[in-house]
N, C-alpha and C. Protein backbone atom coordinates (compact mmCIF):
# COMPACT_ATOMS: atom_id res chain seq x y z
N UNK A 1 0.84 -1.18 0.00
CA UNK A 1 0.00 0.00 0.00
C UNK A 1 0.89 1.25 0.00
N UNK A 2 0.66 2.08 -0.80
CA UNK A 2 0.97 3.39 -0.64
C UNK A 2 0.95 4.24 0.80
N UNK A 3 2.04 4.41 1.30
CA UNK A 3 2.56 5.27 2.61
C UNK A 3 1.49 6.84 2.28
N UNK A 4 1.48 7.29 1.59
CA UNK A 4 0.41 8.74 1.44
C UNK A 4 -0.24 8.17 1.80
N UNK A 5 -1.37 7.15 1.00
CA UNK A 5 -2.42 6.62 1.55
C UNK A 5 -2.81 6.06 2.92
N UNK A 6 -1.84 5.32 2.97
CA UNK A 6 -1.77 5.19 4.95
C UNK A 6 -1.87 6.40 5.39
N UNK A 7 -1.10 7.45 5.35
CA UNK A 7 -1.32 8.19 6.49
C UNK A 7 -2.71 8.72 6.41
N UNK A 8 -3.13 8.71 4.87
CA UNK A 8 -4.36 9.51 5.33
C UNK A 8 -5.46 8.92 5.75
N UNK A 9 -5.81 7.49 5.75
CA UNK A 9 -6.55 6.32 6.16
C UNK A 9 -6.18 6.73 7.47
N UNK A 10 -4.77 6.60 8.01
CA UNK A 10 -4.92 7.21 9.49
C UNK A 10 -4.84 8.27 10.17
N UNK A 11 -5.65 9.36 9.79
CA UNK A 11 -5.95 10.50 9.74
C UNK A 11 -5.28 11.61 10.50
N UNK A 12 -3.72 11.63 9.47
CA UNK A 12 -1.96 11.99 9.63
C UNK A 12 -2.16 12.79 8.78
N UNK A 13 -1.33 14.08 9.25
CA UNK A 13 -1.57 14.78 8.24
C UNK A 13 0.16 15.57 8.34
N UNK A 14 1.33 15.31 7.95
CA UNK A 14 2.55 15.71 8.15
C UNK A 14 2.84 17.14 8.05
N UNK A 15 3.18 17.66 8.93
CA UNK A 15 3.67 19.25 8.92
C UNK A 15 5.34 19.39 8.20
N UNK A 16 5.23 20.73 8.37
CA UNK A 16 6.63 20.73 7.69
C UNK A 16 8.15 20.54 8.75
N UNK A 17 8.95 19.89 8.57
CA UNK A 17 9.97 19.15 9.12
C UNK A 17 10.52 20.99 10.41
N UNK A 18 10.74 20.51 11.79
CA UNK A 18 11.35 21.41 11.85
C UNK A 18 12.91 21.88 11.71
N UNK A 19 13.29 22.82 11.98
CA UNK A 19 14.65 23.35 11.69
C UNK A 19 15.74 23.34 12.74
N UNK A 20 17.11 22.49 12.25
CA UNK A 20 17.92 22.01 13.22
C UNK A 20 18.03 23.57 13.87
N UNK A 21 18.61 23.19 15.77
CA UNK A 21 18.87 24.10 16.18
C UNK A 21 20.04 24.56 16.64
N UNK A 22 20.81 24.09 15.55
CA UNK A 22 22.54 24.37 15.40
C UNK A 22 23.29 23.89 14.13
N UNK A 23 24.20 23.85 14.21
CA UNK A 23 25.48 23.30 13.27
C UNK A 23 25.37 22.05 12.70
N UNK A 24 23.37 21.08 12.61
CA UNK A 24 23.74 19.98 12.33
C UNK A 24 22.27 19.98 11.18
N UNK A 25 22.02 18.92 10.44
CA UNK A 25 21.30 18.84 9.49
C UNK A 25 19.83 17.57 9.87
N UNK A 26 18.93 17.52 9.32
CA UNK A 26 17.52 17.25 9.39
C UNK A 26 18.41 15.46 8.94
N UNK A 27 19.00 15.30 8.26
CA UNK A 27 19.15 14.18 7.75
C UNK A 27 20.78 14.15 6.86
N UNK A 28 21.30 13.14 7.29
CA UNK A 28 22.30 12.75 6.43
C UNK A 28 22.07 11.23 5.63
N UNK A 29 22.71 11.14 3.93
CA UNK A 29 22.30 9.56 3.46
C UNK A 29 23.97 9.47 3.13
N UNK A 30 23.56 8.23 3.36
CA UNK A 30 24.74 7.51 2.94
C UNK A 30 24.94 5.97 2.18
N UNK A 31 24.85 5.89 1.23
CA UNK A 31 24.85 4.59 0.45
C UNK A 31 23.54 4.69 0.24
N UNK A 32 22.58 3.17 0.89
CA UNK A 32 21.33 3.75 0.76
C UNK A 32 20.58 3.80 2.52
N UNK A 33 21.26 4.06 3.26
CA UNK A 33 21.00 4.67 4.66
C UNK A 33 20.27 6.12 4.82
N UNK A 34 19.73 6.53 5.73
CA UNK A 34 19.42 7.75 5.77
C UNK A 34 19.57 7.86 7.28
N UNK A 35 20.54 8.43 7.72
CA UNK A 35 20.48 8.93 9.38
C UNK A 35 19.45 10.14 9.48
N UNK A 36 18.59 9.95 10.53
CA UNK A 36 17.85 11.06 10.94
C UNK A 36 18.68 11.48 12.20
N UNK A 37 18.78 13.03 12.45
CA UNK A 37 19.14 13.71 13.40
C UNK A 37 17.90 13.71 14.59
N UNK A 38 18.02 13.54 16.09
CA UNK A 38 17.46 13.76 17.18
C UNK A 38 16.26 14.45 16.76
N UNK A 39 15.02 14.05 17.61
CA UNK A 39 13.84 14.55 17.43
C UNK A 39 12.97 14.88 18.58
N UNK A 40 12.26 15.78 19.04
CA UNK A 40 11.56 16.05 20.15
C UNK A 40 10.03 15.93 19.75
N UNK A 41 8.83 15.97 20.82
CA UNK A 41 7.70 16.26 20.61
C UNK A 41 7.68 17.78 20.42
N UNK A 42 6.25 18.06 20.00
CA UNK A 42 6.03 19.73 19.86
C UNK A 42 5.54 19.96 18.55
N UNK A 43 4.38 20.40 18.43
CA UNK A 43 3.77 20.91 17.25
C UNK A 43 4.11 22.24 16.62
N UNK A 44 4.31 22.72 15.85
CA UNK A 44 4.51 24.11 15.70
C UNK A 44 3.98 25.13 15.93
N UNK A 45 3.83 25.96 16.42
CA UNK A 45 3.02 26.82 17.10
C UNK A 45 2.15 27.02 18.72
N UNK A 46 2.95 25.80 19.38
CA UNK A 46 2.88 25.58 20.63
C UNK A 46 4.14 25.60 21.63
N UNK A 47 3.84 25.80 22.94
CA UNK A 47 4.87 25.45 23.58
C UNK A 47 5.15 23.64 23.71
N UNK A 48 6.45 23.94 23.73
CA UNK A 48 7.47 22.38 23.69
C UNK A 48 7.25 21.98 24.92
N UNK A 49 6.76 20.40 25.03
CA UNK A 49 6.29 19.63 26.41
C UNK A 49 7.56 19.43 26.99
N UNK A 50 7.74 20.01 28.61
CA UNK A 50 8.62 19.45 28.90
C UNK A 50 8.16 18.90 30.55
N UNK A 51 9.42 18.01 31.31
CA UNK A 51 8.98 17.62 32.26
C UNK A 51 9.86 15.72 32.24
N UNK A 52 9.87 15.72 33.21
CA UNK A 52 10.56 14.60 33.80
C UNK A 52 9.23 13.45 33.88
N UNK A 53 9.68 12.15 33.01
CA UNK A 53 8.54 11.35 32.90
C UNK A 53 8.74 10.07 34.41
N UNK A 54 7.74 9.94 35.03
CA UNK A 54 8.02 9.42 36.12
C UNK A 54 7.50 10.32 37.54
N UNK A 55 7.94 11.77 37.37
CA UNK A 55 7.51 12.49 37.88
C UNK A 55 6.26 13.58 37.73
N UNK A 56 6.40 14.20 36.20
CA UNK A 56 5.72 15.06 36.14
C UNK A 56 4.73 14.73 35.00
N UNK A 57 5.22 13.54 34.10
CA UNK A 57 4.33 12.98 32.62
C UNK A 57 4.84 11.89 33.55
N UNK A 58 3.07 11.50 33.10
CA UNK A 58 2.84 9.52 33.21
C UNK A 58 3.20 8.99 32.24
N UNK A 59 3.19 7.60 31.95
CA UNK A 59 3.84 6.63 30.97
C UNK A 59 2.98 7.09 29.45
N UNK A 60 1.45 7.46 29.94
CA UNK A 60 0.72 7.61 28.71
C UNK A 60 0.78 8.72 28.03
N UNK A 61 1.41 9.90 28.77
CA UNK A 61 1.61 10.90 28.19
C UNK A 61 2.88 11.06 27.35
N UNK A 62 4.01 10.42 28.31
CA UNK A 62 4.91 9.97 27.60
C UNK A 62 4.90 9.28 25.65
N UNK A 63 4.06 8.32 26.49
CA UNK A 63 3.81 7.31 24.86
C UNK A 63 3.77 8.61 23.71
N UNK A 64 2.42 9.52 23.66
CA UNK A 64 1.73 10.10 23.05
C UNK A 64 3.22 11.07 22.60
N UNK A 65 3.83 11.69 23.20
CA UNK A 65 4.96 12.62 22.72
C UNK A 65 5.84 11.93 21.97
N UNK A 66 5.76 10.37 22.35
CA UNK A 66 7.08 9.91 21.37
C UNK A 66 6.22 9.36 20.04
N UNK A 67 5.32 9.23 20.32
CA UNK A 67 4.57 9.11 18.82
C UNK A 67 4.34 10.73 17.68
N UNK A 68 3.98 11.57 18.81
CA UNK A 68 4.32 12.76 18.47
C UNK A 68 5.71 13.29 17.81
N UNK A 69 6.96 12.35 18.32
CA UNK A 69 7.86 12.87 17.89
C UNK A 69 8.15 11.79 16.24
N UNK A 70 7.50 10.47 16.57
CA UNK A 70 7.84 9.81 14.87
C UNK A 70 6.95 10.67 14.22
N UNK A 71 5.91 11.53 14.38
CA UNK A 71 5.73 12.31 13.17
C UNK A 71 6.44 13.46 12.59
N UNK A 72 7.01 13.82 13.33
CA UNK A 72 8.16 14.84 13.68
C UNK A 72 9.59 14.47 12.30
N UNK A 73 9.54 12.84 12.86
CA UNK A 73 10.87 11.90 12.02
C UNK A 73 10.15 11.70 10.46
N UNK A 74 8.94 11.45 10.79
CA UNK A 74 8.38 11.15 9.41
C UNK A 74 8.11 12.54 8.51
N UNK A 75 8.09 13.60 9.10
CA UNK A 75 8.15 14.24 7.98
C UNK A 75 9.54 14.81 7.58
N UNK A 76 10.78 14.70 8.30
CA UNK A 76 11.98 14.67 8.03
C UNK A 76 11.97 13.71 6.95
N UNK A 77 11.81 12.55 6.86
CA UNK A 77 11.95 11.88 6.10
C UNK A 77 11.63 12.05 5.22
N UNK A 78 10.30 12.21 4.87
CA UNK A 78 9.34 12.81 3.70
C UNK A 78 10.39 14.32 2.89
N UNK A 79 10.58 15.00 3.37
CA UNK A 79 11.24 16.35 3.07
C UNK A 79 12.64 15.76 2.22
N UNK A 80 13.41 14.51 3.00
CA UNK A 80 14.76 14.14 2.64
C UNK A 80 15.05 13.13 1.18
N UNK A 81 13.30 12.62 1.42
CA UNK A 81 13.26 11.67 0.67
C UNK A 81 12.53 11.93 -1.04
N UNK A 82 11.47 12.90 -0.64
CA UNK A 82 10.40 13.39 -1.65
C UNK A 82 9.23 12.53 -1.59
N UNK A 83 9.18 11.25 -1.42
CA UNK A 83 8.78 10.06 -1.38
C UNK A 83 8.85 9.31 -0.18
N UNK A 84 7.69 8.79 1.04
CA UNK A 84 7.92 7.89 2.07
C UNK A 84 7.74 6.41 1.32
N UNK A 85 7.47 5.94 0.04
CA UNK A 85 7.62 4.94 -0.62
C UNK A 85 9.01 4.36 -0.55
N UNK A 86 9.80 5.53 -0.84
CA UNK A 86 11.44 4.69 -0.92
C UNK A 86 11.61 4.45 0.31
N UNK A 87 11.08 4.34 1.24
CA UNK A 87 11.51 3.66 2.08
C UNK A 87 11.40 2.41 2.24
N UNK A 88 12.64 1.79 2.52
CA UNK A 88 12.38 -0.05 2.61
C UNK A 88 12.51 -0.62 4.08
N UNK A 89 12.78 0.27 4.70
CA UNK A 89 12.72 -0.51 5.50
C UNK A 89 13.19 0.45 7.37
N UNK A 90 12.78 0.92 8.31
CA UNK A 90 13.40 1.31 9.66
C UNK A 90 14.25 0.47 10.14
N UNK A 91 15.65 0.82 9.96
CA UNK A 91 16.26 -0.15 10.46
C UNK A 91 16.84 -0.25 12.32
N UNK A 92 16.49 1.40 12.56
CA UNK A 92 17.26 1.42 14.35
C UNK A 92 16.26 3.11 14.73
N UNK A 93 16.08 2.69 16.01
CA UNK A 93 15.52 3.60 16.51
C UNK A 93 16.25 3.55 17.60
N UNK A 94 16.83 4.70 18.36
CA UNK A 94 16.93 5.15 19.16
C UNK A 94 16.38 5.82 20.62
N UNK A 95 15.25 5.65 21.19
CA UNK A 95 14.64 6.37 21.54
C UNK A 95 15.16 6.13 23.50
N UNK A 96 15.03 8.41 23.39
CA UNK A 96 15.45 8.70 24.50
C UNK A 96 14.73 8.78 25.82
N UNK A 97 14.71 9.07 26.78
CA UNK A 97 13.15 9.49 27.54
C UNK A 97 14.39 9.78 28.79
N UNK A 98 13.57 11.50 29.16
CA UNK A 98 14.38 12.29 30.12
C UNK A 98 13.04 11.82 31.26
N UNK A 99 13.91 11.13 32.26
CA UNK A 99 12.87 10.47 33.33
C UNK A 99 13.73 10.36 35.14
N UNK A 100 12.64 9.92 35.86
CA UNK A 100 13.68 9.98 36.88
C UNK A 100 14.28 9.03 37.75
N UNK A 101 15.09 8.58 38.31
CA UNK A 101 16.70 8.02 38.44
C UNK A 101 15.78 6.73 38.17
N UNK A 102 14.70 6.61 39.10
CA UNK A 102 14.14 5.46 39.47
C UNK A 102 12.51 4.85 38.11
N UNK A 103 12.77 5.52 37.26
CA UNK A 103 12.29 5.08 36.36
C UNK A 103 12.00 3.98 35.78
N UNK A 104 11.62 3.04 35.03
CA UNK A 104 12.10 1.67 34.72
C UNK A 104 11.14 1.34 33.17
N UNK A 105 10.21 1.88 32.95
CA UNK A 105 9.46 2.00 31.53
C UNK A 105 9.82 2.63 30.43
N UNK A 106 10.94 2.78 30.33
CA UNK A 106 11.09 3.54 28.64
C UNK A 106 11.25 2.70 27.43
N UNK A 107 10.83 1.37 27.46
CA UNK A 107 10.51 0.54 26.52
C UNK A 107 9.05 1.06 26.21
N UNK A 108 8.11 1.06 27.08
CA UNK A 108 6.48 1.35 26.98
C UNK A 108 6.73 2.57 26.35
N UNK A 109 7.25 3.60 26.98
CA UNK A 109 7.34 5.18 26.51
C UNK A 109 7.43 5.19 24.90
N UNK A 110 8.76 4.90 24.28
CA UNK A 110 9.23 4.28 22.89
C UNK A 110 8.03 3.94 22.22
N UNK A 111 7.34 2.76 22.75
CA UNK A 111 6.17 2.14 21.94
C UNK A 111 5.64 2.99 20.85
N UNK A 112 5.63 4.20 21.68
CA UNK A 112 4.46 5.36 20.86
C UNK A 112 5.30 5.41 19.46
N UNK A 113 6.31 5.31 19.29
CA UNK A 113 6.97 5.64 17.93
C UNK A 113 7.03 4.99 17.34
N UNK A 114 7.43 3.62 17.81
CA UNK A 114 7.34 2.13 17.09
C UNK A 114 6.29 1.77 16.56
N UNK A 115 5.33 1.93 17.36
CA UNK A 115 3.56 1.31 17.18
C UNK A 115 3.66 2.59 15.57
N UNK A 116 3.47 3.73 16.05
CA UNK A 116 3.76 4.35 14.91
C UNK A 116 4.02 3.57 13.23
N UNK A 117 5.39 3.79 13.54
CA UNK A 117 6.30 3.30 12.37
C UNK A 117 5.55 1.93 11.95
N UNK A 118 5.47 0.73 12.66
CA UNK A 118 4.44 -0.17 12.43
C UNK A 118 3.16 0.33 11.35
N UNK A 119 2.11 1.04 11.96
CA UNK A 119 0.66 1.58 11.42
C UNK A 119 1.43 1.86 10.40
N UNK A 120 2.35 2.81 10.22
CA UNK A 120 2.74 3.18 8.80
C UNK A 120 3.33 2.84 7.91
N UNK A 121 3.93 2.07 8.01
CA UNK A 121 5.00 1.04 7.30
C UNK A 121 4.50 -0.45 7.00
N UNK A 122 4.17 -0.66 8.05
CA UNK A 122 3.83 -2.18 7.94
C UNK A 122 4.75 -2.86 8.55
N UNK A 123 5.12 -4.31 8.24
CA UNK A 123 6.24 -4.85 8.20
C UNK A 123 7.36 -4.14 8.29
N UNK A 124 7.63 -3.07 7.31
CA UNK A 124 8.72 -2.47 7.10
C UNK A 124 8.99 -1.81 7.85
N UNK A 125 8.08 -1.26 8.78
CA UNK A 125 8.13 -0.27 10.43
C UNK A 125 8.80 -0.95 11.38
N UNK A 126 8.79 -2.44 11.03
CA UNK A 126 9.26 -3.41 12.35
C UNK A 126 10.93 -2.73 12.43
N UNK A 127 11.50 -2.59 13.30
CA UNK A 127 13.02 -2.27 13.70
C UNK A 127 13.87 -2.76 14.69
N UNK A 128 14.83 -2.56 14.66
CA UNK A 128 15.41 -2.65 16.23
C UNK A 128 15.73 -1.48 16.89
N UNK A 129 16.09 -1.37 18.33
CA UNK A 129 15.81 -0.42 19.08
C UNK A 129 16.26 0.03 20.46
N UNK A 130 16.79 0.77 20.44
CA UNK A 130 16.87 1.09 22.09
C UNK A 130 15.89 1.76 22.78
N UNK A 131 15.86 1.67 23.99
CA UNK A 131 15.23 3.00 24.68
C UNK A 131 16.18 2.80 25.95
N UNK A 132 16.54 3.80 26.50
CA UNK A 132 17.25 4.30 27.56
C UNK A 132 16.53 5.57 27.89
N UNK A 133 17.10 5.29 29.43
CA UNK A 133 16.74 7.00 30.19
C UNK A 133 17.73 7.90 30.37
N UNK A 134 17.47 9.12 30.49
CA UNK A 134 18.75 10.10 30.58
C UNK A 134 17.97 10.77 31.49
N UNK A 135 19.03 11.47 32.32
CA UNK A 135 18.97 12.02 33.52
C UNK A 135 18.63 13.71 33.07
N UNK A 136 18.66 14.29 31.60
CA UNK A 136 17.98 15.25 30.91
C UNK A 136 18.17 15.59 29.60
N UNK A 137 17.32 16.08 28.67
CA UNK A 137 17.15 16.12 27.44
C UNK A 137 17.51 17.54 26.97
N UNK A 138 17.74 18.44 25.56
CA UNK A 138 17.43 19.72 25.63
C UNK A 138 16.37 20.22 26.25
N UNK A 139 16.27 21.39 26.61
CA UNK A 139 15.13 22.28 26.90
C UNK A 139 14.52 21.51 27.91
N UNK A 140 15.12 20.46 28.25
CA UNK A 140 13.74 19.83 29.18
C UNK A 140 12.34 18.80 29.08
N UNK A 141 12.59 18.50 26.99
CA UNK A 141 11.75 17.50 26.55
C UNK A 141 11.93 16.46 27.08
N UNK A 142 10.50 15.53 27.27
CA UNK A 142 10.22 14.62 27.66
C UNK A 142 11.13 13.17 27.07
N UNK A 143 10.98 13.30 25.63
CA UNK A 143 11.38 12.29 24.76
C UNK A 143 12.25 12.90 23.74
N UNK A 144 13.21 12.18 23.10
CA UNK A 144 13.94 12.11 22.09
C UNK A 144 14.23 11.12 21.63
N UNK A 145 14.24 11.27 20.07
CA UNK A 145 14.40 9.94 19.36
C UNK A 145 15.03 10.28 18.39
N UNK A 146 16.08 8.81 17.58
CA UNK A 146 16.77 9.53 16.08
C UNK A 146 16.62 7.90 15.58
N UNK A 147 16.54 7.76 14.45
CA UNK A 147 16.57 6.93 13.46
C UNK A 147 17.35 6.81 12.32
N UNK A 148 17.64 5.12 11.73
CA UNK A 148 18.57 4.67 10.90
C UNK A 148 17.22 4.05 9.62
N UNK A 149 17.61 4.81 8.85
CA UNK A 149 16.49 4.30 7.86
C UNK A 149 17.21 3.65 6.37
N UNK A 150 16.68 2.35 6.03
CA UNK A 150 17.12 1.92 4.42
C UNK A 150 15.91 2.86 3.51
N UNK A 151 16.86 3.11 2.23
CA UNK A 151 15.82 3.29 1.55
C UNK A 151 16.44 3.24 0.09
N UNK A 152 15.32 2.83 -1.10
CA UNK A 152 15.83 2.77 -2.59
C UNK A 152 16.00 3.81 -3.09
N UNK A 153 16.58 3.79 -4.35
CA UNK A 153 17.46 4.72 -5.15
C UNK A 153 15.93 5.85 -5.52
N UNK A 154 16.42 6.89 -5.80
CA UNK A 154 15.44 7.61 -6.49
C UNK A 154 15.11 7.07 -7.79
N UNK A 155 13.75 7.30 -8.21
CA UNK A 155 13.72 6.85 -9.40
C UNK A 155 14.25 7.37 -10.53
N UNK A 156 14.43 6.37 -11.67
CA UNK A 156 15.51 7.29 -12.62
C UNK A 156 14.34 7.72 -13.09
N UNK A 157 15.25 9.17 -14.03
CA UNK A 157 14.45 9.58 -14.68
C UNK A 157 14.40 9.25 -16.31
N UNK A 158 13.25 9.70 -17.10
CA UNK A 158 13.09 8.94 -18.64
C UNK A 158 14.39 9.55 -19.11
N UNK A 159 14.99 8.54 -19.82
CA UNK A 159 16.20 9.67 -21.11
C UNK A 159 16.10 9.77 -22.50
N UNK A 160 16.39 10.98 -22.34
CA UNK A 160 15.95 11.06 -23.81
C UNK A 160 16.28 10.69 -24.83
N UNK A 161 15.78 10.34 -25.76
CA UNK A 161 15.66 9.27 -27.03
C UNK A 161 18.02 9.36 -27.26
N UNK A 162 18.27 8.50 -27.46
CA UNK A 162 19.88 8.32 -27.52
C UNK A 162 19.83 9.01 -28.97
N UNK A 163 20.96 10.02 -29.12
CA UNK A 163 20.47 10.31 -30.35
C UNK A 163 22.23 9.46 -30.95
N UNK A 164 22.14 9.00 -32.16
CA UNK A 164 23.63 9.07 -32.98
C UNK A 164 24.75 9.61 -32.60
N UNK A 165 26.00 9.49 -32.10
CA UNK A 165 27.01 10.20 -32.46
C UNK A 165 27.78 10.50 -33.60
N UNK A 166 27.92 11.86 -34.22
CA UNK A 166 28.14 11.97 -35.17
C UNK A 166 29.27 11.67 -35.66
N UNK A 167 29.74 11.17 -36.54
CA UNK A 167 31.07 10.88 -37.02
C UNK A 167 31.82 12.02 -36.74
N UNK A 168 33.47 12.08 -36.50
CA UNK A 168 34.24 12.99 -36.71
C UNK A 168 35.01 12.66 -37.47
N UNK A 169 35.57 13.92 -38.44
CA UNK A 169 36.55 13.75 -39.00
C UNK A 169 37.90 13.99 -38.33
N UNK A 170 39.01 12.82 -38.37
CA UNK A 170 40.62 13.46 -37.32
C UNK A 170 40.76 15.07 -38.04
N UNK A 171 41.50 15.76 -37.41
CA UNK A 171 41.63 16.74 -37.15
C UNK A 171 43.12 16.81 -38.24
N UNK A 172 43.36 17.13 -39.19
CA UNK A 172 44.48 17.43 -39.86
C UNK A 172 45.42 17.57 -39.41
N UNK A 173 47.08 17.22 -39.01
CA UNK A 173 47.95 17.91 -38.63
C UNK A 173 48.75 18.89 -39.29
N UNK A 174 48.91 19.55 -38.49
CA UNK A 174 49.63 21.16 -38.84
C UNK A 174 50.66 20.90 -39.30
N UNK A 175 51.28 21.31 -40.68
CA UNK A 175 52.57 21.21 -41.50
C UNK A 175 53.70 20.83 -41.01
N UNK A 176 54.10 21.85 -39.97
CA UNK A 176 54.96 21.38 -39.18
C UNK A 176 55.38 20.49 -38.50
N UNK A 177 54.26 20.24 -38.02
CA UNK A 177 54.25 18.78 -37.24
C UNK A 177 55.11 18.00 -38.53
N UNK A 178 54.29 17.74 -39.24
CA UNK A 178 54.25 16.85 -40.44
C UNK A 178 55.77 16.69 -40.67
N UNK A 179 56.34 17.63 -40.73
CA UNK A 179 57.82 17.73 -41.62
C UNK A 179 58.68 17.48 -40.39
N UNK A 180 58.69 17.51 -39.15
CA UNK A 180 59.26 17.56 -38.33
C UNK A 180 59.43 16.10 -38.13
N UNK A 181 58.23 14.91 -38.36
CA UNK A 181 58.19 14.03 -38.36
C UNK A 181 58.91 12.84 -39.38
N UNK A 182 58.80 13.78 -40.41
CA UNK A 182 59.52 13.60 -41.33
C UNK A 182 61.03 13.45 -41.59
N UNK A 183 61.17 14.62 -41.11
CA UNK A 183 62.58 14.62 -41.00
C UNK A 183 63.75 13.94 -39.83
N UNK A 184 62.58 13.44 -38.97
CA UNK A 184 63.20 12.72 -38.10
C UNK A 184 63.31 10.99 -38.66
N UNK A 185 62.36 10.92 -39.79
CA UNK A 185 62.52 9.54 -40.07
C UNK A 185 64.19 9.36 -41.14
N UNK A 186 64.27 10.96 -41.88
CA UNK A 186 65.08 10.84 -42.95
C UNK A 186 66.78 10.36 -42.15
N UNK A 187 66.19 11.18 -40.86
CA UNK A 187 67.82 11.22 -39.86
C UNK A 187 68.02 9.79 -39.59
N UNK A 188 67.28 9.20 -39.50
CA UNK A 188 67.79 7.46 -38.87
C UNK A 188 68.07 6.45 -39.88
């Protein structure tokens, strides 16, 4: 099935990717890899959730931000890619969760992104994965996540009709040449 079509069957509607907040980029590819750079929850035009999960966000609120944040990844992707079709496959997720000492759920937390990637992918959403806790995130977000994505070549494009190469004619040599050559044969 078509990834557009999924999302809109699941009534996703991707915003535009936001903008690194330093010296680093939305996405790097490599071969046919695509590293995604760190991702937070936060819609645009709102304040950014923050808060220590354990203490101040429950597990479910948690979930919801890190699902919040694969849409975040998915439209990075979308932006990097042109196409969420070329994607073949999530291969590593990362996912962070700023929680406290005594924490012990950031597998559940994660879910929200995974379950995600799953609904949208399919099969191909399945990944491997960390989740770990950190003792704090930027700004104070709840969750952070970054991803290792496969994906196929762009499609080629049509070429245009091959046309003939035209014959050339060699290029004459210059007199000089000529006699110079000449006269080196007369010398031996």
């Amino acid at each position: 099935m078509k990834v557009e079509k999924r999302l809109k069957e699941l009534g996703i509607e991707l915003a535009k990717p936001t903008t690194p907040m330093g010296s680093y980029v939305n996405a790097v590819r490599t071969g046919n890899l695509l590293y995604l750079a760190g991702k937070g929850p936060g819609a645009p035009g709102k304040p950014l959730p923050v808060g220590k999960v354990g203490r101040d966000i429950t597990i479910e609120q948690a979930y919801g931000h890190a699902r919040e944040t694969g849409l975040s990844l998915l439209a990075a992707m979308k932006a990097e890619l042109g196409d969420l079709d070329r994607v073949t496959r999530i291969v590593k997720v990362l996912g962070m969760v700023n929680a406290t000492s005594e924490f012990g759920h950031q597998p559940e937390v994660i879910n929200g992104c995974s379950d995600l990637f799953v609904e949208v992918f399919g099969e191909r959403g399945r990944h491997a994965r960390s989740a770990v806790g950190m003792g704090s995130l930027p700004r104070g977000i709840p969750v952070e996540i970054e991803v290792i994505v496969e994906v196929a070549a762009a499609p080629a494009r049509r070429a245009a009709a091959a046309k003939p190469a035209a014959k050339r004619k060699a290029a004459p040599q210059p007199k000089k040449m000529a006699r110079k050559k000449s006269a080196r044969k007369k010398k031996r």
